[in-house]
PDB file of N, CA and C in Angstrom:
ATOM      1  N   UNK A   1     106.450 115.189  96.861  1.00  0.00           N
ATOM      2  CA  UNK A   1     106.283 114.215  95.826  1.00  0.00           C
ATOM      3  C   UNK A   1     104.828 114.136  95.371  1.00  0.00           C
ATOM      4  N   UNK A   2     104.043 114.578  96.098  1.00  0.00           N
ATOM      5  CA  UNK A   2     102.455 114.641  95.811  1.00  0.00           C
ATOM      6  C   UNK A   2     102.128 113.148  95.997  1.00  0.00           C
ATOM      7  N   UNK A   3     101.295 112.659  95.326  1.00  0.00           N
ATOM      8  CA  UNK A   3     100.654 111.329  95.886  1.00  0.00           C
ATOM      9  C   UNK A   3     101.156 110.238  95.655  1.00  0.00           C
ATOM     10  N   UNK A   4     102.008 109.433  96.677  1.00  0.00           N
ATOM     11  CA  UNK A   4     103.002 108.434  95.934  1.00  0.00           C
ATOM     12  C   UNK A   4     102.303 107.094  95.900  1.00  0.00           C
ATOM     13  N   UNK A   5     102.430 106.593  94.843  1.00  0.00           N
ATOM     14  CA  UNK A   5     102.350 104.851  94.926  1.00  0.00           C
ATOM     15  C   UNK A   5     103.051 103.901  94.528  1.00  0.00           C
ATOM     16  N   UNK A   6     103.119 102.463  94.126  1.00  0.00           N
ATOM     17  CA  UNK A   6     104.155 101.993  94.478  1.00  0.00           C
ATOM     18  C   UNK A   6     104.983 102.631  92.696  1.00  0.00           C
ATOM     19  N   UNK A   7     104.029 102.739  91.635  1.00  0.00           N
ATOM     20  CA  UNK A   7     104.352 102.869  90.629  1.00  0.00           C
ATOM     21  C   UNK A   7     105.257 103.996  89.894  1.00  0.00           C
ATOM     22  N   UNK A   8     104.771 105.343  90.918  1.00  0.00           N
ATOM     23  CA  UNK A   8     105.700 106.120  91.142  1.00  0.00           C
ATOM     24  C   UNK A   8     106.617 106.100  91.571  1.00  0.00           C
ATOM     25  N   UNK A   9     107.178 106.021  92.810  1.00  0.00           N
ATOM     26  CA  UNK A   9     108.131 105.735  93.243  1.00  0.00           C
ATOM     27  C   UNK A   9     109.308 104.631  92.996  1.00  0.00           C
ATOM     28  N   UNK A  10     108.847 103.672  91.874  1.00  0.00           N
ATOM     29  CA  UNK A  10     109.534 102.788  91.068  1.00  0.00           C
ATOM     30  C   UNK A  10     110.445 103.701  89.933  1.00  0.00           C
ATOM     31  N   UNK A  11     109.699 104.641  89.558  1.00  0.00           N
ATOM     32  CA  UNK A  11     110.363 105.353  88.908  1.00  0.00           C
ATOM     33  C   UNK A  11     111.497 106.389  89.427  1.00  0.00           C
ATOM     34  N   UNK A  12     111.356 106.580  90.696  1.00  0.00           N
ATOM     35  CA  UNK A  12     112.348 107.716  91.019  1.00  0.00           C
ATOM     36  C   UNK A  12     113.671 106.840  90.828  1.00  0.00           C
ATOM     37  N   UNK A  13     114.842 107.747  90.397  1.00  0.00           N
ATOM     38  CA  UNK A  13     116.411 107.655  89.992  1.00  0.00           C
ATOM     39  C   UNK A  13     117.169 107.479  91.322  1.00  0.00           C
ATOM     40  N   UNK A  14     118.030 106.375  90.957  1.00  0.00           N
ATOM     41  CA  UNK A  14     118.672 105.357  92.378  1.00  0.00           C
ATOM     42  C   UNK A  14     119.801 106.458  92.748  1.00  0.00           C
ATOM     43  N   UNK A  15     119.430 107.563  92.294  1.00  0.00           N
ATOM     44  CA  UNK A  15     120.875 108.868  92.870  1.00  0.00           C
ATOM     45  C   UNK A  15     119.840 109.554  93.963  1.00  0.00           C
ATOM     46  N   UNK A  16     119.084 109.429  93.613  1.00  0.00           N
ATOM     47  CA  UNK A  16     117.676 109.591  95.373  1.00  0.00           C
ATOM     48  C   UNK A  16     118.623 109.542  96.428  1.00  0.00           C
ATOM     49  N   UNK A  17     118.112 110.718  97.604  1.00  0.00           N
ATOM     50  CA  UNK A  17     118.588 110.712  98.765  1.00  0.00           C
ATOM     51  C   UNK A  17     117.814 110.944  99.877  1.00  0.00           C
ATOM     52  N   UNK A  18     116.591 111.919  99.837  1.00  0.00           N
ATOM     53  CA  UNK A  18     115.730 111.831 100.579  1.00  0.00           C
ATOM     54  C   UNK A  18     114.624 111.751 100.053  1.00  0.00           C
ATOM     55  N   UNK A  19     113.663 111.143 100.333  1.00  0.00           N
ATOM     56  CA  UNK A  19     111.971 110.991 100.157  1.00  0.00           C
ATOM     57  C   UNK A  19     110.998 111.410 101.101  1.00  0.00           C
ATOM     58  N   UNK A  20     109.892 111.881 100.911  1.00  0.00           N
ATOM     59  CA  UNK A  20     109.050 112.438 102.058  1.00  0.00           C
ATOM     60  C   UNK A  20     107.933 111.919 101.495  1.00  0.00           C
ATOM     61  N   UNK A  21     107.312 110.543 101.825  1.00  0.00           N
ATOM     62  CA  UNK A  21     106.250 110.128 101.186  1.00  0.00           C
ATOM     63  C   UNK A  21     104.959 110.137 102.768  1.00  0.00           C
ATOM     64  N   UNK A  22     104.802 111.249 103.416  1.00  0.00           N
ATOM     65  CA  UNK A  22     104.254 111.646 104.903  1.00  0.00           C
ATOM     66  C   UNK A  22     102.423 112.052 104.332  1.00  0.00           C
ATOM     67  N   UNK A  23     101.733 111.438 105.011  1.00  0.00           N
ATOM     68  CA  UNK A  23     100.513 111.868 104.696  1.00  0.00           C
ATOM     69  C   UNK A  23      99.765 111.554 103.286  1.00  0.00           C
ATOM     70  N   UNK A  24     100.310 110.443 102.571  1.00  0.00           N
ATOM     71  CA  UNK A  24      99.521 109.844 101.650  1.00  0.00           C
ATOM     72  C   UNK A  24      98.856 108.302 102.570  1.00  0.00           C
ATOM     73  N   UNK A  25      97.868 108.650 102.332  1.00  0.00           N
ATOM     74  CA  UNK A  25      97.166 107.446 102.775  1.00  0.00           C
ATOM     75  C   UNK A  25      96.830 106.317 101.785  1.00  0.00           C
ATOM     76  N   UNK A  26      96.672 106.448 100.657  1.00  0.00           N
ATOM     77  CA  UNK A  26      96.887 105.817  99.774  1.00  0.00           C
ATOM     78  C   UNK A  26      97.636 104.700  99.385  1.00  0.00           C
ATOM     79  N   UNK A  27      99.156 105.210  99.832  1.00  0.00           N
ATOM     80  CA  UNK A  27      99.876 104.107  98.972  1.00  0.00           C
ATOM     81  C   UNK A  27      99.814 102.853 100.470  1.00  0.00           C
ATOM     82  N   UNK A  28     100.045 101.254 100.207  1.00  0.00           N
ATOM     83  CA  UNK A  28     100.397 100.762 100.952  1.00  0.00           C
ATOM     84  C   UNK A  28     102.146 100.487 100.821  1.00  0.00           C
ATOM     85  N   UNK A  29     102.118  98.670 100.626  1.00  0.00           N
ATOM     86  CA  UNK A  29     103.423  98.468 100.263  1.00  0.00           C
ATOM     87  C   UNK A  29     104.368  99.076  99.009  1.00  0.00           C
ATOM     88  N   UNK A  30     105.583  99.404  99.550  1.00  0.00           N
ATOM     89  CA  UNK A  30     106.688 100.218  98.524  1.00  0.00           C
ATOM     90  C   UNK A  30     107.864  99.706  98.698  1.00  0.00           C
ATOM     91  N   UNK A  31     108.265  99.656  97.110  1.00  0.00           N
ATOM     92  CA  UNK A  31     109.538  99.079  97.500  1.00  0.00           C
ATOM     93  C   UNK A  31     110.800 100.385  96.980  1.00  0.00           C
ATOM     94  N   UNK A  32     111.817  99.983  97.976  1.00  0.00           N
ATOM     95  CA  UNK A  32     112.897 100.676  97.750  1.00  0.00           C
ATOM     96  C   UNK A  32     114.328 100.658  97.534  1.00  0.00           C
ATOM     97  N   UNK A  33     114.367  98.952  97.196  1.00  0.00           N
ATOM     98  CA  UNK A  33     115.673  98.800  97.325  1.00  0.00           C
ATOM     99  C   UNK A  33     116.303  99.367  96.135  1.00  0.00           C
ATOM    100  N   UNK A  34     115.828  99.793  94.844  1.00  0.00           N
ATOM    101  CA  UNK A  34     116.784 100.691  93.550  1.00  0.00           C
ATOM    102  C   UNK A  34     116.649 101.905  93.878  1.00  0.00           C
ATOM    103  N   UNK A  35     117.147 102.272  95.620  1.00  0.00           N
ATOM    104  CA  UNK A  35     117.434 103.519  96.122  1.00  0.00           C
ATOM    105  C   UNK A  35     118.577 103.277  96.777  1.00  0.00           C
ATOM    106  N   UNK A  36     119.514 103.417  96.118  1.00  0.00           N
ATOM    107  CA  UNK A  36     120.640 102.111  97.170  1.00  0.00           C
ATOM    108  C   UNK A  36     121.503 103.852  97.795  1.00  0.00           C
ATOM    109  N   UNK A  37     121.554 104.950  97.517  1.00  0.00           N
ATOM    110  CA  UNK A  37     121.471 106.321  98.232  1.00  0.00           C
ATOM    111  C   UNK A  37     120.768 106.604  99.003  1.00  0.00           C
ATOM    112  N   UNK A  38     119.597 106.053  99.167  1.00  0.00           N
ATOM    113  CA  UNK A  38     118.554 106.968 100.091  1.00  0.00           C
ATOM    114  C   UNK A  38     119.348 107.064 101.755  1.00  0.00           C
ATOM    115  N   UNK A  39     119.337 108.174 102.086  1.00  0.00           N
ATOM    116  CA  UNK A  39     119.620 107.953 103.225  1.00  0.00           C
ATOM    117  C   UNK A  39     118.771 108.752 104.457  1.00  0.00           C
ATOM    118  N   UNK A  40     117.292 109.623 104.156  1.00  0.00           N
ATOM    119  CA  UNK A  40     116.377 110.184 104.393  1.00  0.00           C
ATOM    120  C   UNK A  40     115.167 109.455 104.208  1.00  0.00           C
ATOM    121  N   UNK A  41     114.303 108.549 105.258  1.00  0.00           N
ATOM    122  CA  UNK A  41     112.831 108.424 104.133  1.00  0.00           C
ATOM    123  C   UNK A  41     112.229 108.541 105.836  1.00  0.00           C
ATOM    124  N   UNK A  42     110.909 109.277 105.212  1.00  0.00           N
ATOM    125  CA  UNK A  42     109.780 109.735 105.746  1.00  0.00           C
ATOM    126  C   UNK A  42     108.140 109.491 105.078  1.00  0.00           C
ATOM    127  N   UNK A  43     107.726 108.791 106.450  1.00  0.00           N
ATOM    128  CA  UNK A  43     106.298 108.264 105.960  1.00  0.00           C
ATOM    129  C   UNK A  43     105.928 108.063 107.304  1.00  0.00           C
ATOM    130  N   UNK A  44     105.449 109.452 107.629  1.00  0.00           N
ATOM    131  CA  UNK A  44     104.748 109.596 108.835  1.00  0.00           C
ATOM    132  C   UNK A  44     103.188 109.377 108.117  1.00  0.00           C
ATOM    133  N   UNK A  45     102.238 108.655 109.214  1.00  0.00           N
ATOM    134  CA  UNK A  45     100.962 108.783 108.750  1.00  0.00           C
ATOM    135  C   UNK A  45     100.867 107.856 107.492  1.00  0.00           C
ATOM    136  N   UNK A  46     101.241 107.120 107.407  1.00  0.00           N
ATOM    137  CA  UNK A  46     101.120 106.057 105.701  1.00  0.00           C
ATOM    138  C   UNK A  46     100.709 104.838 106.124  1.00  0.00           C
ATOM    139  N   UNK A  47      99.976 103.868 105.030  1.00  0.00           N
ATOM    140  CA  UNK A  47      99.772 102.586 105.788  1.00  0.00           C
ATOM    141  C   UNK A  47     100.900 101.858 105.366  1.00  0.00           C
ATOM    142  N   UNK A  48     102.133 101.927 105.519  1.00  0.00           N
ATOM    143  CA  UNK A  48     103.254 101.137 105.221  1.00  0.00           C
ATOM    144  C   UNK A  48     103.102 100.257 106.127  1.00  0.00           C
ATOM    145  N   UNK A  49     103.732  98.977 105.973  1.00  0.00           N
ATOM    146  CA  UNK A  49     103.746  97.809 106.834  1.00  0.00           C
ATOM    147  C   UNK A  49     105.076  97.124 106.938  1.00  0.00           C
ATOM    148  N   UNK A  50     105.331  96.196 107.723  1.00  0.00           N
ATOM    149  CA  UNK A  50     106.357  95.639 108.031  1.00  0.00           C
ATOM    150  C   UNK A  50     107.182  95.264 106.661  1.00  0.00           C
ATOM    151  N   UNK A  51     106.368  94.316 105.798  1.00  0.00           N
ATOM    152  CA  UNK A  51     107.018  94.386 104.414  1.00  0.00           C
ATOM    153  C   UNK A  51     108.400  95.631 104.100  1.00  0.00           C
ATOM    154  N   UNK A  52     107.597  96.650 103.953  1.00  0.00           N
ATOM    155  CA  UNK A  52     107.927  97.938 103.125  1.00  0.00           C
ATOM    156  C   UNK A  52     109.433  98.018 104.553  1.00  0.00           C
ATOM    157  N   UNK A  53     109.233  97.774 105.645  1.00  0.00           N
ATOM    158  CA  UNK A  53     110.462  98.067 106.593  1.00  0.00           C
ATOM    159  C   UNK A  53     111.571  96.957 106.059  1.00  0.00           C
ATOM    160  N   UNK A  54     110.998  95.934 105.900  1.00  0.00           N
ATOM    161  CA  UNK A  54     112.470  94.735 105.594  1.00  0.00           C
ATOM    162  C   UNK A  54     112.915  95.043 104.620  1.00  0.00           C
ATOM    163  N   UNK A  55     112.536  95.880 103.554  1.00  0.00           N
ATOM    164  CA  UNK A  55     112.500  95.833 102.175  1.00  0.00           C
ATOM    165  C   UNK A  55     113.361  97.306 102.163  1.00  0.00           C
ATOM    166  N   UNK A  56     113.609  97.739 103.142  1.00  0.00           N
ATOM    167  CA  UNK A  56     114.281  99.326 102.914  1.00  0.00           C
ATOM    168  C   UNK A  56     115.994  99.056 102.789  1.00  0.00           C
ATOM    169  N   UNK A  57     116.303  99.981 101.716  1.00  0.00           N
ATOM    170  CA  UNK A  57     117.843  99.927 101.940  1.00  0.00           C
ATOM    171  C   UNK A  57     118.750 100.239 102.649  1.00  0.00           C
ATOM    172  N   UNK A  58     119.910  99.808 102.840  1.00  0.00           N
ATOM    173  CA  UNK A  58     120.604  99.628 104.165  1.00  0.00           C
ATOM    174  C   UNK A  58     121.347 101.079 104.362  1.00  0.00           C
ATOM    175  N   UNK A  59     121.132 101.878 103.118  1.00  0.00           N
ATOM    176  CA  UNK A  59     121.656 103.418 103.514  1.00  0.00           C
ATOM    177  C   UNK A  59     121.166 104.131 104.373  1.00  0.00           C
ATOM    178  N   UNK A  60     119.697 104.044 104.479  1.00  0.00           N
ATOM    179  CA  UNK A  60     119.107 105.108 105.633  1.00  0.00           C
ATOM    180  C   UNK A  60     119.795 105.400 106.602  1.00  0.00           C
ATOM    181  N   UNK A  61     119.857 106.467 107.215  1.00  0.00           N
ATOM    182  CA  UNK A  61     120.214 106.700 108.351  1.00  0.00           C
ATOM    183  C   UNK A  61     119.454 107.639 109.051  1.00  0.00           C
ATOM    184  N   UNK A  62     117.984 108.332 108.772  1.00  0.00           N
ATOM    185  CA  UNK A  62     117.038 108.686 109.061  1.00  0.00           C
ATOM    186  C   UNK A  62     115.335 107.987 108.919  1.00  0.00           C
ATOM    187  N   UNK A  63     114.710 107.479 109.595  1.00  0.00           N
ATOM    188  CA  UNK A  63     113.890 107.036 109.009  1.00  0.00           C
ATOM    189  C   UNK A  63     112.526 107.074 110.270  1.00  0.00           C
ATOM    190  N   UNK A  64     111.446 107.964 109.867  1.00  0.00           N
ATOM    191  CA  UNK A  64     110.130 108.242 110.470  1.00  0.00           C
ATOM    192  C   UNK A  64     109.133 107.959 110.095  1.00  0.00           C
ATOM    193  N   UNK A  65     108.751 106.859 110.582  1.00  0.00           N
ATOM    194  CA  UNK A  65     107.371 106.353 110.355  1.00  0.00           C
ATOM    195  C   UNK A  65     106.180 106.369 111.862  1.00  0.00           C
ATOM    196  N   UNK A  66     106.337 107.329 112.142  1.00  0.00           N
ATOM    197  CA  UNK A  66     105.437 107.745 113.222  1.00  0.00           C
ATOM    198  C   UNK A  66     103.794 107.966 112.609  1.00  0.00           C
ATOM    199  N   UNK A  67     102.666 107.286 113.254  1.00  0.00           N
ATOM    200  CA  UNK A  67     101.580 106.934 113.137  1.00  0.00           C
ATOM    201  C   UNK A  67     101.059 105.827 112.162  1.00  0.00           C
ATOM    202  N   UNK A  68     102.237 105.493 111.470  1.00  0.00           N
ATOM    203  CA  UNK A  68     102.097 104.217 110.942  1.00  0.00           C
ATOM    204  C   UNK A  68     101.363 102.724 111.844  1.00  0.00           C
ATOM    205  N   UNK A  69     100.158 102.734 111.880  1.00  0.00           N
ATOM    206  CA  UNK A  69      99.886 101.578 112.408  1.00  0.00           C
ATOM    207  C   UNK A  69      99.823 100.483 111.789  1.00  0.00           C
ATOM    208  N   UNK A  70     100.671 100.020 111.048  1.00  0.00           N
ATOM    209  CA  UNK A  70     100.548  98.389 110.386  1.00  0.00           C
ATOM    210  C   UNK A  70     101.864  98.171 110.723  1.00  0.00           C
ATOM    211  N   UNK A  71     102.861  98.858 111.168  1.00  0.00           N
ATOM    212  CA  UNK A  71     104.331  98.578 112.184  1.00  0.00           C
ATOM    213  C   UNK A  71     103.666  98.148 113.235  1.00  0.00           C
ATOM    214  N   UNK A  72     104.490  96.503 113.043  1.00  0.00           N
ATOM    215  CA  UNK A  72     104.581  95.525 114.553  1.00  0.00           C
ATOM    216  C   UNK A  72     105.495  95.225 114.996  1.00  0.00           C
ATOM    217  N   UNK A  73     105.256  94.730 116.090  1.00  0.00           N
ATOM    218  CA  UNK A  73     106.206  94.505 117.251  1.00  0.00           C
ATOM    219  C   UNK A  73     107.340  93.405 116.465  1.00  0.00           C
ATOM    220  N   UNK A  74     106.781  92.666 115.141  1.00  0.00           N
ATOM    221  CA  UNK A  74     107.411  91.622 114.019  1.00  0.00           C
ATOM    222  C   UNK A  74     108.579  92.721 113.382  1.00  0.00           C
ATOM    223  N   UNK A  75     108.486  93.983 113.192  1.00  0.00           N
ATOM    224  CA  UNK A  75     109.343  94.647 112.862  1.00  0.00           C
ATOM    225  C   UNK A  75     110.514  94.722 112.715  1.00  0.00           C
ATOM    226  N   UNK A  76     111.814  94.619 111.857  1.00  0.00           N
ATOM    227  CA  UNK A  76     112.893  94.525 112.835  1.00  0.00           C
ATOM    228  C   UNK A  76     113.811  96.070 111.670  1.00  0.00           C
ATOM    229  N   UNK A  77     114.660  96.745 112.334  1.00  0.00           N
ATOM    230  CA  UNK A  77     115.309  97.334 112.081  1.00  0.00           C
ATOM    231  C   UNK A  77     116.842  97.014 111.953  1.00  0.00           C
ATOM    232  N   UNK A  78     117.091  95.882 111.875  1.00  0.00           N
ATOM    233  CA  UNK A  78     118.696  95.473 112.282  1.00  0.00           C
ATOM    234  C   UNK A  78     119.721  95.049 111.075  1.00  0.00           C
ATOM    235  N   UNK A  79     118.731  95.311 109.787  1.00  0.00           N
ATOM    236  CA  UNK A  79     119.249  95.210 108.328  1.00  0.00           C
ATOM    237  C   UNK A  79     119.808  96.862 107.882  1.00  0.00           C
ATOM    238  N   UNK A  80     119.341  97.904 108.633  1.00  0.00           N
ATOM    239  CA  UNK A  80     119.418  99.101 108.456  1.00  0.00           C
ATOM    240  C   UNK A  80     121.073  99.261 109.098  1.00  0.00           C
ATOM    241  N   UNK A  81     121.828  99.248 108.624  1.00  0.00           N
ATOM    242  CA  UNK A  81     123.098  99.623 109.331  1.00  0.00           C
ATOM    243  C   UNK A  81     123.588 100.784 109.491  1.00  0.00           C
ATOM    244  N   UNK A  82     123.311 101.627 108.781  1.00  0.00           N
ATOM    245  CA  UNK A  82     124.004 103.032 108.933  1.00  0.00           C
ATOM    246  C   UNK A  82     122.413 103.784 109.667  1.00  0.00           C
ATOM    247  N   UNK A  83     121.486 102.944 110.136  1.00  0.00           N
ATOM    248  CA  UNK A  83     120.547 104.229 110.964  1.00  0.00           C
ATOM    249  C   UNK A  83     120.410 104.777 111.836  1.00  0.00           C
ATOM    250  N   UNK A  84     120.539 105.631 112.500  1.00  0.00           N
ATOM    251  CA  UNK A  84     120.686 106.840 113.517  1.00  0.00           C
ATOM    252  C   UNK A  84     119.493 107.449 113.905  1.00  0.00           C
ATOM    253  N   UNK A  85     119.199 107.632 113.316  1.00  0.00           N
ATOM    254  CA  UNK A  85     117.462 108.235 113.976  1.00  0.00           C
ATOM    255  C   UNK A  85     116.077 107.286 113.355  1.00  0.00           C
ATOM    256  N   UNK A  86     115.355 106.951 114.398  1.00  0.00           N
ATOM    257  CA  UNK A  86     114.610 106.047 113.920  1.00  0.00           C
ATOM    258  C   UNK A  86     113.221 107.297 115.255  1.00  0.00           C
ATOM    259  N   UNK A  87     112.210 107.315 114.267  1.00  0.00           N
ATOM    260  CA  UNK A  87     110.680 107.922 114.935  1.00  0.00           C
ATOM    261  C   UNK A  87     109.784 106.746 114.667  1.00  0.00           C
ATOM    262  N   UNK A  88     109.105 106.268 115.979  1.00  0.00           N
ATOM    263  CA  UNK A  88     108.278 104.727 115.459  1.00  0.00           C
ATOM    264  C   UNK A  88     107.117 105.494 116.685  1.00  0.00           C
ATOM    265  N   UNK A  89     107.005 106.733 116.685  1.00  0.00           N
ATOM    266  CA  UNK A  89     105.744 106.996 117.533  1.00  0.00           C
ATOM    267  C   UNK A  89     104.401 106.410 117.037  1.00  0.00           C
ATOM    268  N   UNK A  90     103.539 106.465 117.875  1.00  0.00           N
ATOM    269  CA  UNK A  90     102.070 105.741 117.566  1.00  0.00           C
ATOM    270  C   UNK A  90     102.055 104.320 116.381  1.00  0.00           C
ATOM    271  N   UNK A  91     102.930 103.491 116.319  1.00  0.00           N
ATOM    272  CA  UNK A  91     102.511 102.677 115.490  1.00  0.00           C
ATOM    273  C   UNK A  91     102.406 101.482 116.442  1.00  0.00           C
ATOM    274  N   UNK A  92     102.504 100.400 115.770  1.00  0.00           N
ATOM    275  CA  UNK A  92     101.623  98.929 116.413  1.00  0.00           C
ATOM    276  C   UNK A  92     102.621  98.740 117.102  1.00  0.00           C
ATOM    277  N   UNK A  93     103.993  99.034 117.698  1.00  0.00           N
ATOM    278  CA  UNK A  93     104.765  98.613 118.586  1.00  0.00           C
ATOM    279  C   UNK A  93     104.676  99.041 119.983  1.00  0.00           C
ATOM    280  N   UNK A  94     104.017  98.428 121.146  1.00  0.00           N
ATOM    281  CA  UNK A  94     104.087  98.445 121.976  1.00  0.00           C
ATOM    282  C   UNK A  94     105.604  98.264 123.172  1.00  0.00           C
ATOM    283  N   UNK A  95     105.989  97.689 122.511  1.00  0.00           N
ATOM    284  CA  UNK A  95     107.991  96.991 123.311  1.00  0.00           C
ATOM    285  C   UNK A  95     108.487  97.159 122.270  1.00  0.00           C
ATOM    286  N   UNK A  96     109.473  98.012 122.478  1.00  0.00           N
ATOM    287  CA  UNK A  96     110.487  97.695 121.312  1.00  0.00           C
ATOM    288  C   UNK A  96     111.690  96.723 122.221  1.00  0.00           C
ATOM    289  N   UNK A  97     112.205  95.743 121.232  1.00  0.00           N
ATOM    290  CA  UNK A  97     113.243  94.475 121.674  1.00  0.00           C
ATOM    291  C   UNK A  97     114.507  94.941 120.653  1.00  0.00           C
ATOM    292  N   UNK A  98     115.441  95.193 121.768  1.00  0.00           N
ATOM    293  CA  UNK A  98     116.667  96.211 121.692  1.00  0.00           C
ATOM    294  C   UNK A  98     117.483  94.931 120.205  1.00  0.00           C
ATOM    295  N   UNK A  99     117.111  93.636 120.377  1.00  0.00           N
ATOM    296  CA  UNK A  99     117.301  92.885 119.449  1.00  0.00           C
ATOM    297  C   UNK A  99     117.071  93.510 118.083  1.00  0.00           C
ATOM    298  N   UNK A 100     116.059  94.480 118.050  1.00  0.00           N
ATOM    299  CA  UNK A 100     114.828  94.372 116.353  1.00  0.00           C
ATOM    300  C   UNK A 100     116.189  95.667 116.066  1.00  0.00           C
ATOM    301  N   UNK A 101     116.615  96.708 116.821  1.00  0.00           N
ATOM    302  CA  UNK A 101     117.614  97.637 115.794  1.00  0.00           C
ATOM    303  C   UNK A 101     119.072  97.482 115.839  1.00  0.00           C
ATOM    304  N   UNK A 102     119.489  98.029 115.083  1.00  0.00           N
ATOM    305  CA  UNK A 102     121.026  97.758 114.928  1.00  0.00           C
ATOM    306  C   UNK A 102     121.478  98.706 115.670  1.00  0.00           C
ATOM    307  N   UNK A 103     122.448  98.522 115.783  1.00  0.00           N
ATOM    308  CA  UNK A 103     124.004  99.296 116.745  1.00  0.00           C
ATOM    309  C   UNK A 103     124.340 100.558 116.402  1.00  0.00           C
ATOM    310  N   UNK A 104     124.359 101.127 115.103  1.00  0.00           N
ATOM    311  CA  UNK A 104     124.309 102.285 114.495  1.00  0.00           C
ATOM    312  C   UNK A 104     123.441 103.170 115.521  1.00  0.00           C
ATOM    313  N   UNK A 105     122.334 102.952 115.621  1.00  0.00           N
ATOM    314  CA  UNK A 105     121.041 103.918 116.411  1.00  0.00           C
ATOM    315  C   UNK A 105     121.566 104.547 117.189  1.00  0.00           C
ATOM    316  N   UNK A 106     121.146 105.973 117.427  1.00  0.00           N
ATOM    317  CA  UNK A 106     121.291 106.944 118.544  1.00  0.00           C
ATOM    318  C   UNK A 106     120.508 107.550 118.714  1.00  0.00           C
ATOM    319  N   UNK A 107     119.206 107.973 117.991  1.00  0.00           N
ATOM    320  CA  UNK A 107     118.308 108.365 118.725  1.00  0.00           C
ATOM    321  C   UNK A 107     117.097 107.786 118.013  1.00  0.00           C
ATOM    322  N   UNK A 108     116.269 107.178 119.363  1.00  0.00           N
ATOM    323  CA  UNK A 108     115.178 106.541 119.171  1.00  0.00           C
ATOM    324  C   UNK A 108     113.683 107.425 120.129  1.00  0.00           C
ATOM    325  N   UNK A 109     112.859 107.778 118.782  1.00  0.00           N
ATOM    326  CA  UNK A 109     111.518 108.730 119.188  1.00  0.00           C
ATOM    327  C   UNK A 109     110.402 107.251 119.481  1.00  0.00           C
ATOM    328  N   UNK A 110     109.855 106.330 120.588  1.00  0.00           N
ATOM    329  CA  UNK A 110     108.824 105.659 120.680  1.00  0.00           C
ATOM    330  C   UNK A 110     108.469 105.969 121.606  1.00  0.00           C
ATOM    331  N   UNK A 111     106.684 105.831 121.684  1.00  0.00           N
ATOM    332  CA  UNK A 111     105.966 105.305 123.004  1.00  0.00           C
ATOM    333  C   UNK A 111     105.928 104.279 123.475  1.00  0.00           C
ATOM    334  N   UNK A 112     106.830 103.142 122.572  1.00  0.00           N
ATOM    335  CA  UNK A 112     106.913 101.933 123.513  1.00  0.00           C
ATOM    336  C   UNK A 112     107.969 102.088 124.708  1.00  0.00           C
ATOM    337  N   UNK A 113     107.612 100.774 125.110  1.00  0.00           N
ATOM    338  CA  UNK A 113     108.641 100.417 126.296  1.00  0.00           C
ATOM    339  C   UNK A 113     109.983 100.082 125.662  1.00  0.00           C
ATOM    340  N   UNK A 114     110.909  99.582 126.145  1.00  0.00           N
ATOM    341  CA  UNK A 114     112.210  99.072 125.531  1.00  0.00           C
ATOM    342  C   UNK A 114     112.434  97.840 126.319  1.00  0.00           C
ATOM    343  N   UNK A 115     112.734  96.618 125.856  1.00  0.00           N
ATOM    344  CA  UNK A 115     112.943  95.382 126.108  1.00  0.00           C
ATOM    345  C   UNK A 115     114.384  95.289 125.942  1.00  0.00           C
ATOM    346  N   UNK A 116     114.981  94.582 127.033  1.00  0.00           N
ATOM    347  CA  UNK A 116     116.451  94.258 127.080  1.00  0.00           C
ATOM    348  C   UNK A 116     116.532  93.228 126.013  1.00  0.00           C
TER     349      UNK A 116
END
């Protein structure tokens, strides 16, 4: 996609299925809910923040935000219903609380701990 911000990505067409917005440092908050297809998004390395996580549509079922450090432990994944792979390496979550993802999940990439 080359350098995304929020203005771009406003424009991409809600028949979208995967996004790879990985290694722009640039953009912060993005919104995505007139992606109501997406079911791929990637933003490894981005300063996305918790915002941009509540704000994702409930299609994903892939979603990597590994080195994202403005992901906190405030995070929650449990609006995501169809997600299955979730990568939350190196970001601000130290515990993940089995509460923050939904039931869908099967494979989870963190260096946190896991909280009952």
């Amino acid at each position: 996609m080359g350098k995304a911000s929020a203005a771009n990505v406003a424009t991409l067409p809600p028949t979208l299925e995967v996004l790879d917005i990985s290694w722009n440092l640039d953009v912060d908050a993005i919104l995505l809910a007139h992606l109501p297809r997406l079911r791929v998004f990637h933003a490894a390395l981005t300063p996305i923040d918790d915002c941009t996580v509540a704000a994702l549509p409930a299609s994903l079922g892939v979603l990597t935000l590994w080195g994202c450090h403005k992901i906190t432990p405030a995070a929650s994944f449990t609006h995501l219903g169809a997600l299955r792979t979730l990568d939350i390496r190196g970001t601000g979550i130290a515990i993940v609380n089995r509460a923050s993802l939904p039931p869908s999940l099967v494979s989870l990439k963190s260096g946190a701990l896991l909280f009952p």
